[in-house]
PDB file of N, CA and C in Angstrom:
ATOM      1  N   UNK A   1       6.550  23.014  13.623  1.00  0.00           N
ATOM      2  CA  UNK A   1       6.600  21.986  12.610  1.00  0.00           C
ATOM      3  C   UNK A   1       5.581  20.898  12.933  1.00  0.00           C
ATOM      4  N   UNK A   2       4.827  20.670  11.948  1.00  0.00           N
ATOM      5  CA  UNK A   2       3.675  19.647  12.561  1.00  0.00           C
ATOM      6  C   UNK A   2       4.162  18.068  11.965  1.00  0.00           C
ATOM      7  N   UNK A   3       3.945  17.676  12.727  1.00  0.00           N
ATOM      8  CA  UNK A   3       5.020  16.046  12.676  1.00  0.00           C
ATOM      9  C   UNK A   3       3.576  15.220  12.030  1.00  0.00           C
ATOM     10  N   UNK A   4       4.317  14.297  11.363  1.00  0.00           N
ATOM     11  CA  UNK A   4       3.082  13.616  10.047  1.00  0.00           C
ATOM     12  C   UNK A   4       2.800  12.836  10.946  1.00  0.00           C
ATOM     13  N   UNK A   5       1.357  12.020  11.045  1.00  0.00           N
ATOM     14  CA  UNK A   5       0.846  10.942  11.751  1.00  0.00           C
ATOM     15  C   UNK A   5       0.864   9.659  10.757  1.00  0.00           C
ATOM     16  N   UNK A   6       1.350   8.288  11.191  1.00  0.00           N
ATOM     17  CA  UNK A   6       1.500   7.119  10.654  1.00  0.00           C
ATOM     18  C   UNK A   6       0.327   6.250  10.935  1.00  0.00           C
ATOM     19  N   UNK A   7      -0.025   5.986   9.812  1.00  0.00           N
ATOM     20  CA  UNK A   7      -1.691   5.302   9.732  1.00  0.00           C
ATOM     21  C   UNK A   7      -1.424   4.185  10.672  1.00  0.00           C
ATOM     22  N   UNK A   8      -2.414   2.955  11.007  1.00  0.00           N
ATOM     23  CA  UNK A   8      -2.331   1.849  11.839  1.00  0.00           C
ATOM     24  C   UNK A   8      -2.076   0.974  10.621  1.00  0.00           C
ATOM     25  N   UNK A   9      -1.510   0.858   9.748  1.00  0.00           N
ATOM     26  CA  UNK A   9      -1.143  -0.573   9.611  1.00  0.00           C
ATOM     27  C   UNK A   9       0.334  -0.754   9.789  1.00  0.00           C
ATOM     28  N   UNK A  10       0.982  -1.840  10.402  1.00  0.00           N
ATOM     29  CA  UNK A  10       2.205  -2.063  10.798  1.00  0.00           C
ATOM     30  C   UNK A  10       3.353  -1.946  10.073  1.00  0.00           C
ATOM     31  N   UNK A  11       3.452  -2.020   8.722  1.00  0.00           N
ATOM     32  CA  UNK A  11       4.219  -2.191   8.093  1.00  0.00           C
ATOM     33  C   UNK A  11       5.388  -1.010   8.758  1.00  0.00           C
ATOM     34  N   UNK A  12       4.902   0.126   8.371  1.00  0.00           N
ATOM     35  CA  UNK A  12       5.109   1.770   8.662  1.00  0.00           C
ATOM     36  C   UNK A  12       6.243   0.953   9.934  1.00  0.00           C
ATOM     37  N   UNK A  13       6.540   0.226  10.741  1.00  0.00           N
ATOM     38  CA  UNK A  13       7.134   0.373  12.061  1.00  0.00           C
ATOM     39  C   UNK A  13       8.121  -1.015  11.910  1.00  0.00           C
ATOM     40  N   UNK A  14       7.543  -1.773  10.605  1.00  0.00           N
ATOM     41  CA  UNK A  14       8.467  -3.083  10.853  1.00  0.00           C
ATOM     42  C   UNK A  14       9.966  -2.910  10.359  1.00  0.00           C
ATOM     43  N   UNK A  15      11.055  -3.584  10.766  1.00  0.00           N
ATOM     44  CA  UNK A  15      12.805  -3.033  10.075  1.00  0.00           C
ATOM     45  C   UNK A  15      12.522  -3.883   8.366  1.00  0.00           C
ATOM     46  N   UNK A  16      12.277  -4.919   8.155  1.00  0.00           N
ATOM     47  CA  UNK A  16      12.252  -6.075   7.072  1.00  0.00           C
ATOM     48  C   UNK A  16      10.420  -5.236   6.301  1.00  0.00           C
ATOM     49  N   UNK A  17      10.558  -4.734   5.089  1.00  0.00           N
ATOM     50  CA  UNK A  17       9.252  -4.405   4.748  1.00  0.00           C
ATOM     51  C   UNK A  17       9.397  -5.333   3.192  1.00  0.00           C
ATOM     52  N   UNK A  18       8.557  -5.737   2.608  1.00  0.00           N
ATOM     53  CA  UNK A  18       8.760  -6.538   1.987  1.00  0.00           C
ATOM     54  C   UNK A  18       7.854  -5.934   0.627  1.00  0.00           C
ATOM     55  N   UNK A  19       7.064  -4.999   1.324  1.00  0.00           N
ATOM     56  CA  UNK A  19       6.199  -4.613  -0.202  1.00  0.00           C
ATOM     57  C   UNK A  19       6.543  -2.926  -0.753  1.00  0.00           C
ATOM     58  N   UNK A  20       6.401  -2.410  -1.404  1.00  0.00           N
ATOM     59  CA  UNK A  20       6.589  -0.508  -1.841  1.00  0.00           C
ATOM     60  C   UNK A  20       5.625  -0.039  -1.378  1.00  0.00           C
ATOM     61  N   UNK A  21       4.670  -0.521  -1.084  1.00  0.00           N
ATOM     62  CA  UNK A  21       3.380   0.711  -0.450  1.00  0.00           C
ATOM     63  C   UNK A  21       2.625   0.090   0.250  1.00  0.00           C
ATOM     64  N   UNK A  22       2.087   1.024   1.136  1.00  0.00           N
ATOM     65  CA  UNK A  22       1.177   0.938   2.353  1.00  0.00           C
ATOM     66  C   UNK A  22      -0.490   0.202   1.817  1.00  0.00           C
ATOM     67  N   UNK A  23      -1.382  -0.184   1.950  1.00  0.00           N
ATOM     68  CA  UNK A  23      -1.849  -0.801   1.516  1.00  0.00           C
ATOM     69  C   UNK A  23      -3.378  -0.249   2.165  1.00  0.00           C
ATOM     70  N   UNK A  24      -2.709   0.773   3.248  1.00  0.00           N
ATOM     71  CA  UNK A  24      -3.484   1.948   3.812  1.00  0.00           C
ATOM     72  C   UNK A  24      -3.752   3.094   3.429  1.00  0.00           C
ATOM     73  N   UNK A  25      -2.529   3.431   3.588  1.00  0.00           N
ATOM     74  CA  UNK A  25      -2.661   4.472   2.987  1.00  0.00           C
ATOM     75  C   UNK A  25      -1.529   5.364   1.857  1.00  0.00           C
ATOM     76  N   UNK A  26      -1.375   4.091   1.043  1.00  0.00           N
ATOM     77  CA  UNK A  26      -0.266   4.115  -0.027  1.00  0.00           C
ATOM     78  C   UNK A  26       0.592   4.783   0.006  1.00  0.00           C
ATOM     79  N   UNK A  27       1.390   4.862   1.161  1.00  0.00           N
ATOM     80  CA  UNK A  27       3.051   5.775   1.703  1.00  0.00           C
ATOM     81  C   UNK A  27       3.991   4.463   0.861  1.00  0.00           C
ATOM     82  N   UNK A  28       4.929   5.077   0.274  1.00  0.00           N
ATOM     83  CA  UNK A  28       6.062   4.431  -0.383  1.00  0.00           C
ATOM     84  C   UNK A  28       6.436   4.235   1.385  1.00  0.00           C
ATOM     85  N   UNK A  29       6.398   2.545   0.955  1.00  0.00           N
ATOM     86  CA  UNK A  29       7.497   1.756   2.648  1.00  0.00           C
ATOM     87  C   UNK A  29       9.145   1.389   2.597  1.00  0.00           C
ATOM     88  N   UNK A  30       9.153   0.840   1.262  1.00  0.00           N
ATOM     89  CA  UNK A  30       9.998   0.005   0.540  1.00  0.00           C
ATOM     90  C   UNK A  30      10.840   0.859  -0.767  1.00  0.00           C
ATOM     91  N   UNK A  31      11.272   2.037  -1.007  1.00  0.00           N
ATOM     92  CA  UNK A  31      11.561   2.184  -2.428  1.00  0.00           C
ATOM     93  C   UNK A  31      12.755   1.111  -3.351  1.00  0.00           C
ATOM     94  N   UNK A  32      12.871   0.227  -2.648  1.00  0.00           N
ATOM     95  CA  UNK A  32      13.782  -0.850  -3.070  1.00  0.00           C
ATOM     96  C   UNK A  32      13.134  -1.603  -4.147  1.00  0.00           C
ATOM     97  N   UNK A  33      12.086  -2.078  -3.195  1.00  0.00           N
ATOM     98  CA  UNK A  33      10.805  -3.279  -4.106  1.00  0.00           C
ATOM     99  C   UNK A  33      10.512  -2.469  -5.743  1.00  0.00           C
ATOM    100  N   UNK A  34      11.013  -3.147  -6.621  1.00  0.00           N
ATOM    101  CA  UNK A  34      10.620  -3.046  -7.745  1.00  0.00           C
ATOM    102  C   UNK A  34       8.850  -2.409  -7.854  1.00  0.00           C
ATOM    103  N   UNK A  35       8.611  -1.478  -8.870  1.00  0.00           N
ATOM    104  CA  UNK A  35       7.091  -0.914  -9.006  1.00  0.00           C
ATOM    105  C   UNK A  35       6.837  -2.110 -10.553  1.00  0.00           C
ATOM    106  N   UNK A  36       5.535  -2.646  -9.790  1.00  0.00           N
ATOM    107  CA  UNK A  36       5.291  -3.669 -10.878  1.00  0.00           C
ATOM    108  C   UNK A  36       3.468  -2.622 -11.456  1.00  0.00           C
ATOM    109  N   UNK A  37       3.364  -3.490 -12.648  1.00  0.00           N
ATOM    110  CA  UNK A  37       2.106  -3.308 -12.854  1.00  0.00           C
ATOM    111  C   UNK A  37       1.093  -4.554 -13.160  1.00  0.00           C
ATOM    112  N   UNK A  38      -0.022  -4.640 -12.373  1.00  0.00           N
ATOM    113  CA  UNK A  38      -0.734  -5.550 -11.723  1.00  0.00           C
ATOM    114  C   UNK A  38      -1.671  -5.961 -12.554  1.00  0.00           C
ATOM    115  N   UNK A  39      -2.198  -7.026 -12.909  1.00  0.00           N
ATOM    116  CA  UNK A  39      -3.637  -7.386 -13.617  1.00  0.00           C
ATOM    117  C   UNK A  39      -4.559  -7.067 -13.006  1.00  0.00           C
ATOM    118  N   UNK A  40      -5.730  -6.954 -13.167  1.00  0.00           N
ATOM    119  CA  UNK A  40      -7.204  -7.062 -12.747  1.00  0.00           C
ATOM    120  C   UNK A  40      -7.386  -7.703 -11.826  1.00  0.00           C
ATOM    121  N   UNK A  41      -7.225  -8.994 -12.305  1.00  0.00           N
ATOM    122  CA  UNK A  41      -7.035 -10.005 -11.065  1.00  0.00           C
ATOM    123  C   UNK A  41      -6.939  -9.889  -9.676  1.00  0.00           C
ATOM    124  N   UNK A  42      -5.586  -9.230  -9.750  1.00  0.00           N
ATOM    125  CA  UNK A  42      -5.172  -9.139  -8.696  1.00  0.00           C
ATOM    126  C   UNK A  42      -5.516  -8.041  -7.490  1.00  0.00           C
ATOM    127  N   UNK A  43      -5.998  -6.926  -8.317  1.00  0.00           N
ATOM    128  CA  UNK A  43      -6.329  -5.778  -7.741  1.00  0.00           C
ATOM    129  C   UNK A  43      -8.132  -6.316  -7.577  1.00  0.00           C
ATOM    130  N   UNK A  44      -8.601  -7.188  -7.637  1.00  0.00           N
ATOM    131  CA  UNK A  44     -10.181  -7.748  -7.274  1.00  0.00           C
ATOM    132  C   UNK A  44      -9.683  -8.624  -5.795  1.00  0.00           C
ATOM    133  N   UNK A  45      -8.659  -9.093  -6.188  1.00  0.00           N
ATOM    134  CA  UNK A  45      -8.486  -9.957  -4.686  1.00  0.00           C
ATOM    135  C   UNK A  45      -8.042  -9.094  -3.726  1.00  0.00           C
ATOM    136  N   UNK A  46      -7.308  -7.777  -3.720  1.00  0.00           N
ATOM    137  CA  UNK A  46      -6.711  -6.796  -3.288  1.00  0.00           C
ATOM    138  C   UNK A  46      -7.813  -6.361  -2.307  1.00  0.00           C
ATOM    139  N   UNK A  47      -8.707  -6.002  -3.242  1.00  0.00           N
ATOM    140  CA  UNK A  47     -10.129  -4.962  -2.723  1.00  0.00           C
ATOM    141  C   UNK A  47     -11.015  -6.105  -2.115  1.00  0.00           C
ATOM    142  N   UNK A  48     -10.903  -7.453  -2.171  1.00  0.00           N
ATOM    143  CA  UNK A  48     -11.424  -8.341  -1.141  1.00  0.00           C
ATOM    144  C   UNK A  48     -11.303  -8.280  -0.143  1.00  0.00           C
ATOM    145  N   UNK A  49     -10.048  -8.385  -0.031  1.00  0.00           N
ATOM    146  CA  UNK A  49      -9.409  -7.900   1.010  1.00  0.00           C
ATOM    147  C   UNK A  49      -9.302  -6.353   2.063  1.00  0.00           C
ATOM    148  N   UNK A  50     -10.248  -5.657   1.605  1.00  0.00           N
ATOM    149  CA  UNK A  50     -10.315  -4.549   1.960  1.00  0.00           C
ATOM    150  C   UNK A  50      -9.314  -3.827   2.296  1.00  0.00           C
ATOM    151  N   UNK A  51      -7.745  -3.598   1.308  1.00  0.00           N
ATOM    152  CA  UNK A  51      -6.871  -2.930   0.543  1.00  0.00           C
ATOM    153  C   UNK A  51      -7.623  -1.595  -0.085  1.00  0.00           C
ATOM    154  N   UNK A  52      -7.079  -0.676   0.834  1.00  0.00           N
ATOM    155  CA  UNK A  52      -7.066   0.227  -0.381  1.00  0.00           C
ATOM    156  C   UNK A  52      -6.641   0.846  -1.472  1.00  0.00           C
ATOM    157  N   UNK A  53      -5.062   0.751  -1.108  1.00  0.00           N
ATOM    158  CA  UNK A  53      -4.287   0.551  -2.459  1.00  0.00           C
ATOM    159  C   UNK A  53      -3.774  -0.836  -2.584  1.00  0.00           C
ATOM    160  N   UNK A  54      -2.886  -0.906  -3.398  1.00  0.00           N
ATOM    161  CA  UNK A  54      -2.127  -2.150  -4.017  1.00  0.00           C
ATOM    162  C   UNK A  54      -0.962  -1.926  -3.525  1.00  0.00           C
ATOM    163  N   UNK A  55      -0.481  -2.894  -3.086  1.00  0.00           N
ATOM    164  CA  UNK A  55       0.937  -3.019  -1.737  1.00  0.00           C
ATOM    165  C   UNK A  55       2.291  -3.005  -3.080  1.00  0.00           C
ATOM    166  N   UNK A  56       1.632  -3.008  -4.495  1.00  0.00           N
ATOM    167  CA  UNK A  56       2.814  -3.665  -5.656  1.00  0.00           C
ATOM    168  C   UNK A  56       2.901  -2.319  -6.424  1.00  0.00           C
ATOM    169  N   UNK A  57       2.031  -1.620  -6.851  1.00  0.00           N
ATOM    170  CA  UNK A  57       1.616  -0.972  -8.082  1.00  0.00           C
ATOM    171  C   UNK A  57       1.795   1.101  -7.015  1.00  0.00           C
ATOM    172  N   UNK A  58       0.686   0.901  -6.082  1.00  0.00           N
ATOM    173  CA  UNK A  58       0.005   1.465  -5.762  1.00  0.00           C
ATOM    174  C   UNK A  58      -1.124   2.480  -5.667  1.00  0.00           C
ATOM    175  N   UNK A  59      -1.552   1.821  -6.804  1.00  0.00           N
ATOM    176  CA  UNK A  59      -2.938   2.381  -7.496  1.00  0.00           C
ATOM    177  C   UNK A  59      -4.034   2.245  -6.669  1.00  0.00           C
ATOM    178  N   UNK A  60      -4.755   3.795  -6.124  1.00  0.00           N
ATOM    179  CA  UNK A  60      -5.868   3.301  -5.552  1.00  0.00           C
ATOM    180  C   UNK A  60      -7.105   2.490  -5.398  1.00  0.00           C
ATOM    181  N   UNK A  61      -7.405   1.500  -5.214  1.00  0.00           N
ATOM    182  CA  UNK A  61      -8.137   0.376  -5.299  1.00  0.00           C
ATOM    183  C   UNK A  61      -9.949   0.702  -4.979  1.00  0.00           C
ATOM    184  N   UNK A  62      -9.971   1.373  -4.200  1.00  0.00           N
ATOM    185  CA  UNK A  62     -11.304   1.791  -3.927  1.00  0.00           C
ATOM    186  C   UNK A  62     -11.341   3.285  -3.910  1.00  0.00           C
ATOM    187  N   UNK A  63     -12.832   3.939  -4.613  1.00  0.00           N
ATOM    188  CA  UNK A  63     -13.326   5.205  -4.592  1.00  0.00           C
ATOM    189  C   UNK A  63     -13.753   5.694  -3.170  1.00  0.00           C
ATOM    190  N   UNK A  64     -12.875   7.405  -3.008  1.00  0.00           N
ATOM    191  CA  UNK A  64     -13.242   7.972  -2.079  1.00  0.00           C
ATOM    192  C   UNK A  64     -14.913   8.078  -1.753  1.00  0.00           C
ATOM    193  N   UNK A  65     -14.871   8.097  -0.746  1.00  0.00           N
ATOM    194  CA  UNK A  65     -16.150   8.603  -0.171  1.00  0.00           C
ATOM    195  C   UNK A  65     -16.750   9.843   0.044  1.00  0.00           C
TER     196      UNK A  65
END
Protein backbone atom coordinates (compact mmCIF):
# COMPACT_ATOMS: atom_id res chain seq x y z
CA UNK A 1 0.00 0.00 0.00
CA UNK A 2 1.75 3.19 -0.90
CA UNK A 3 1.02 5.77 1.85
CA UNK A 4 0.12 9.43 0.31
CA UNK A 5 2.84 12.12 0.98
CA UNK A 6 1.57 15.52 2.72
CA UNK A 7 2.79 18.62 0.91
CA UNK A 8 4.86 21.25 3.28
CA UNK A 9 2.37 23.57 4.10
CA UNK A 10 1.27 23.21 7.78
CA UNK A 11 -2.10 23.35 7.80
CA UNK A 12 -2.20 19.39 6.77
CA UNK A 13 -0.74 18.80 10.66
CA UNK A 14 -2.50 21.66 12.64
CA UNK A 15 -5.77 20.17 15.20
CA UNK A 16 -7.81 23.93 14.71
CA UNK A 17 -7.82 24.34 10.58
CA UNK A 18 -9.71 27.21 9.82
CA UNK A 19 -9.88 27.18 5.94
CA UNK A 20 -11.42 23.94 3.33
CA UNK A 21 -8.36 23.71 1.26
CA UNK A 22 -4.80 23.52 1.11
CA UNK A 23 -3.62 26.46 -0.57
CA UNK A 24 -0.80 24.01 -1.83
CA UNK A 25 -1.96 21.74 -2.94
CA UNK A 26 -5.81 22.03 -2.71
CA UNK A 27 -6.46 18.77 -0.31
CA UNK A 28 -9.95 19.40 1.32
CA UNK A 29 -8.42 20.27 5.24
CA UNK A 30 -11.62 21.46 6.70
CA UNK A 31 -14.92 19.84 5.14
CA UNK A 32 -16.78 21.82 7.82
CA UNK A 33 -15.79 25.40 6.40
CA UNK A 34 -18.56 26.36 4.23
CA UNK A 35 -17.41 26.25 0.07
CA UNK A 36 -17.79 29.91 -0.82
CA UNK A 37 -17.41 31.42 -4.25
CA UNK A 38 -14.78 34.14 -4.51
CA UNK A 39 -14.51 37.43 -6.62
CA UNK A 40 -11.65 38.27 -8.79
CA UNK A 41 -10.41 40.26 -6.33
CA UNK A 42 -9.67 38.08 -4.21
CA UNK A 43 -8.22 35.31 -6.15
CA UNK A 44 -5.49 38.38 -7.60
CA UNK A 45 -4.47 38.88 -3.97
CA UNK A 46 -4.45 35.01 -3.55
CA UNK A 47 -1.92 34.57 -6.51
CA UNK A 48 0.13 37.54 -4.91
CA UNK A 49 0.60 35.73 -2.59
CA UNK A 50 1.90 32.88 -4.35
CA UNK A 51 -1.32 30.56 -3.52
CA UNK A 52 -1.94 28.16 -5.69
CA UNK A 53 -5.28 27.42 -5.03
CA UNK A 54 -7.83 29.40 -3.04
CA UNK A 55 -7.89 28.29 0.71
CA UNK A 56 -12.14 29.30 0.24
CA UNK A 57 -13.34 28.14 -3.19
CA UNK A 58 -10.52 25.95 -4.27
CA UNK A 59 -10.10 26.81 -7.67
CA UNK A 60 -6.77 26.56 -9.12
CA UNK A 61 -5.18 29.92 -9.12
CA UNK A 62 -2.17 29.50 -11.27
CA UNK A 63 -1.46 27.50 -14.69
CA UNK A 64 0.47 24.31 -14.66
CA UNK A 65 3.76 24.31 -15.96
Amino acid sequence: MLQQRRCHNDNHGRAIIKVRFCSTCGAVLNSNVKQSQCPDERHAKMRRLQSTYCMDCGERLVRER
